[in-house]
C-alpha atoms as a PDB file:
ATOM      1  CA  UNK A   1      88.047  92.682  68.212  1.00  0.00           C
ATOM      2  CA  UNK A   2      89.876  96.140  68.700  1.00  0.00           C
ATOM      3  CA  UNK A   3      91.836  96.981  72.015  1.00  0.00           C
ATOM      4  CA  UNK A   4      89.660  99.606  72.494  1.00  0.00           C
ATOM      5  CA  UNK A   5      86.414  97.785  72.184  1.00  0.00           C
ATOM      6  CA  UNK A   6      87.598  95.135  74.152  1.00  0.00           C
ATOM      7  CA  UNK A   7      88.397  97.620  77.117  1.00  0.00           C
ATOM      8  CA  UNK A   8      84.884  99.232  77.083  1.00  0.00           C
ATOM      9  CA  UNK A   9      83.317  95.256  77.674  1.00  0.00           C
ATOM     10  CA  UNK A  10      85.952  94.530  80.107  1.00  0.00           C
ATOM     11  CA  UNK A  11      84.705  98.131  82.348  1.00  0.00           C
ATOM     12  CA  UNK A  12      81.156  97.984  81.569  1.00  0.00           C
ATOM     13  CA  UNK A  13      81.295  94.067  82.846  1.00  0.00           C
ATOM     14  CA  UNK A  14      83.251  95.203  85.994  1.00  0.00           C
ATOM     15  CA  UNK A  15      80.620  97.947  86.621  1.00  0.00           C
ATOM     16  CA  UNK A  16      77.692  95.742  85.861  1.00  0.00           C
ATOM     17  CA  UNK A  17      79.222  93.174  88.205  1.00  0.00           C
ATOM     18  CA  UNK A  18      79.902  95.190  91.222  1.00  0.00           C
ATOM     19  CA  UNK A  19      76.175  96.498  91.169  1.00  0.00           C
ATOM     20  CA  UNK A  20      75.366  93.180  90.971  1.00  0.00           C
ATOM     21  CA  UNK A  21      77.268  92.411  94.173  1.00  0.00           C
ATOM     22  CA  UNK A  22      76.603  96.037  95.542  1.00  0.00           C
ATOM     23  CA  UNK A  23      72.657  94.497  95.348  1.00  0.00           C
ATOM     24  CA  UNK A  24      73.475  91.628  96.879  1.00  0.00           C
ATOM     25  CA  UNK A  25      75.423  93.106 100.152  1.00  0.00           C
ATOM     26  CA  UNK A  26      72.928  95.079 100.560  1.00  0.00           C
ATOM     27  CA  UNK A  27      69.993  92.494 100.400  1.00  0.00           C
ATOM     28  CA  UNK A  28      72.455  90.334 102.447  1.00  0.00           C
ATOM     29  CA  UNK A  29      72.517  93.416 105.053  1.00  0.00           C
ATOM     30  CA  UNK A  30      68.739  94.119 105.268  1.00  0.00           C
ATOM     31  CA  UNK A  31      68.068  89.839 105.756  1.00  0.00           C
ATOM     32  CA  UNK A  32      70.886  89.471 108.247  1.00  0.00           C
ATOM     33  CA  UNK A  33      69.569  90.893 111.824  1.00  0.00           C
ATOM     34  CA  UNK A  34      72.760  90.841 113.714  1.00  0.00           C
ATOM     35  CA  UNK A  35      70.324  89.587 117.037  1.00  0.00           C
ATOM     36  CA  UNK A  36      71.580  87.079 119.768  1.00  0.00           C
ATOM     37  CA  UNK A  37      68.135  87.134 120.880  1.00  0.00           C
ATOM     38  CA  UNK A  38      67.287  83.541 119.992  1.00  0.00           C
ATOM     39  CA  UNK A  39      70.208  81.477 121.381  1.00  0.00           C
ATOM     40  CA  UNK A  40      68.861  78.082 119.866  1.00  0.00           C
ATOM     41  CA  UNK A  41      69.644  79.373 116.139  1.00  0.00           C
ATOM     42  CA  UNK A  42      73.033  80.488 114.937  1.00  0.00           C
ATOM     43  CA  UNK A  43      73.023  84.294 115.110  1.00  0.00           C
ATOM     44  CA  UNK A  44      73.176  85.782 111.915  1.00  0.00           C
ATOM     45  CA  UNK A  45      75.897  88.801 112.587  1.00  0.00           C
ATOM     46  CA  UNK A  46      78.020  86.711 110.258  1.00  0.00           C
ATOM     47  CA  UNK A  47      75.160  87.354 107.321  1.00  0.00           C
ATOM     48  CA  UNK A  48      75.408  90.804 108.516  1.00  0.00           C
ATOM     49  CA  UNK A  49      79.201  91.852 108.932  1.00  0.00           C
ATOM     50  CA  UNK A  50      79.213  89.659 105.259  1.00  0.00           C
ATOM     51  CA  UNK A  51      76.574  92.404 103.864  1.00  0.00           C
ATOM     52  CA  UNK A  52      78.897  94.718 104.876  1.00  0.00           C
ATOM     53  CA  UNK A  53      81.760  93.665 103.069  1.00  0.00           C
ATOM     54  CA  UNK A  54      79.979  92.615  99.721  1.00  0.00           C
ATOM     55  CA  UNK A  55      78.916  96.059  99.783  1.00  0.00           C
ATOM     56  CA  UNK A  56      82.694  97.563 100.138  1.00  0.00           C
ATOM     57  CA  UNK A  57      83.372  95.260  97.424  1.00  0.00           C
ATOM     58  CA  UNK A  58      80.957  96.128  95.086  1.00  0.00           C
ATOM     59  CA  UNK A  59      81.515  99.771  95.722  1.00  0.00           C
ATOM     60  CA  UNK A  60      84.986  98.608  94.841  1.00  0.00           C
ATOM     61  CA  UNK A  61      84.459  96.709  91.472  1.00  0.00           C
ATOM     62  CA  UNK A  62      82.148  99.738  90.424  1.00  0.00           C
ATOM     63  CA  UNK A  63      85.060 102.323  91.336  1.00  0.00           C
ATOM     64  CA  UNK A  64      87.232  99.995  89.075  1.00  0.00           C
ATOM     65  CA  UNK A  65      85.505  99.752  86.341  1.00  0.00           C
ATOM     66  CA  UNK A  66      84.833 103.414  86.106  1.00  0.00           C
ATOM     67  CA  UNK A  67      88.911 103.937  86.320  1.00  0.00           C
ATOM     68  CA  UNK A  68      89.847 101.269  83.853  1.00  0.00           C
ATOM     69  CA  UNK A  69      86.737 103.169  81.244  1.00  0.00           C
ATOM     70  CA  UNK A  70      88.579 106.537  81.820  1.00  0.00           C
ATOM     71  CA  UNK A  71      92.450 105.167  82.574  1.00  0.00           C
ATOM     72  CA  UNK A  72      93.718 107.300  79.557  1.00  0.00           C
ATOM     73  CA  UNK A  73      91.976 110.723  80.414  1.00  0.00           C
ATOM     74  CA  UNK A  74      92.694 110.588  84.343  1.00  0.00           C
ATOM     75  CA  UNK A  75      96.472 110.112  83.202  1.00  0.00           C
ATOM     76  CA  UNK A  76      96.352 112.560  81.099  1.00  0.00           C
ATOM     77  CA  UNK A  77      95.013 115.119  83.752  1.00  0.00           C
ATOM     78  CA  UNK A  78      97.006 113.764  86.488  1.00  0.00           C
ATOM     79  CA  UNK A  79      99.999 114.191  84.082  1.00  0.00           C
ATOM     80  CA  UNK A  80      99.276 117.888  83.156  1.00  0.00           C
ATOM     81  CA  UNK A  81      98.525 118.485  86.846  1.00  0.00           C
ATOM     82  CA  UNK A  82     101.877 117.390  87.969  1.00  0.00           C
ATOM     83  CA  UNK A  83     103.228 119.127  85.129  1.00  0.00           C
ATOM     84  CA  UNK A  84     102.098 122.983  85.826  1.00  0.00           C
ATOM     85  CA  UNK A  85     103.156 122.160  89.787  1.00  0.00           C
ATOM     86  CA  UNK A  86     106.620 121.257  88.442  1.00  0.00           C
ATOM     87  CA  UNK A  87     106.616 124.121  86.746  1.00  0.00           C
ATOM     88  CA  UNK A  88     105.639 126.283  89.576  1.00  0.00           C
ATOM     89  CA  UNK A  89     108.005 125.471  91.794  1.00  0.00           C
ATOM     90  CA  UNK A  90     111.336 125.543  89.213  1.00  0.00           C
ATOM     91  CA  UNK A  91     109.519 129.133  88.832  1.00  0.00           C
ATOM     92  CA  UNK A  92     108.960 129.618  92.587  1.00  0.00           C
ATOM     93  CA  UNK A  93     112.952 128.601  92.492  1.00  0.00           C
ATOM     94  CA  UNK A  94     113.919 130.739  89.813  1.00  0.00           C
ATOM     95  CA  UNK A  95     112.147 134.146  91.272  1.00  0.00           C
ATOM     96  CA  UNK A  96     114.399 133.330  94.610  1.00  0.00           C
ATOM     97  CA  UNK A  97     117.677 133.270  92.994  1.00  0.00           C
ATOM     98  CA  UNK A  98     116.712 136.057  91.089  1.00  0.00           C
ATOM     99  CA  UNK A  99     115.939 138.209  94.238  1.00  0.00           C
ATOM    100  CA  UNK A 100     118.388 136.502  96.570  1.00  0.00           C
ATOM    101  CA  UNK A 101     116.054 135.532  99.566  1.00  0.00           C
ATOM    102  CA  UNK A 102     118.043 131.789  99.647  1.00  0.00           C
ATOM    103  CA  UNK A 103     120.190 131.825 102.467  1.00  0.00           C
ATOM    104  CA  UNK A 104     119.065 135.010 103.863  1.00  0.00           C
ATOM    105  CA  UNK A 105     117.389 133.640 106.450  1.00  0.00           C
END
């Protein structure tokens, strides 16, 4: 099994997962009534709050696996972009020694 092969299962499983548990937070959300209205039975806000938390965490695992598919790419462009603002400000730097404004102030 390639490297790269293996990466795509290992993101497509994360992103298949964390729909999987998006689904379930929010099935968990829509069953749990967070009511006190009915003292004799445990309230159900724990069900609820829960939902709410599978959900963040599926969001998360989905978010994941999208970043670990596209790792290489997003470094790239987060490499070039922090490459051209390097080079802006040695430029910025360079055009005030040039002119002199340093220490003019």
């Amino acid at each position: 099994m390639t490297k790269t092969r293996k990466k795509k299962i290992i993101s497509f499983s994360l992103i298949i997962c964390g729909i999987i548990v998006l689904i379930a937070g929010i099935i968990m959300v829509q069953t749990g009534f967070a009511t006190f209205e009915d003292e004799t039975v445990e309230p159900r806000v724990g069900l609820y709050i829960g939902g709410i938390f599978t959900i963040i965490g599926g969001v998360f695992l989905t978010i994941g696996g999208m970043i670990y598919l596209n790792f290489d790419g997003l470094k790239q462009k987060a490499l070039r972009n922090a490459g051209k603002i390097a080079d802006a400000v040695d430029e910025e730097r360079n055009k005030e020694k040039q002119t002199g404004t340093i220490g003019d102030e």
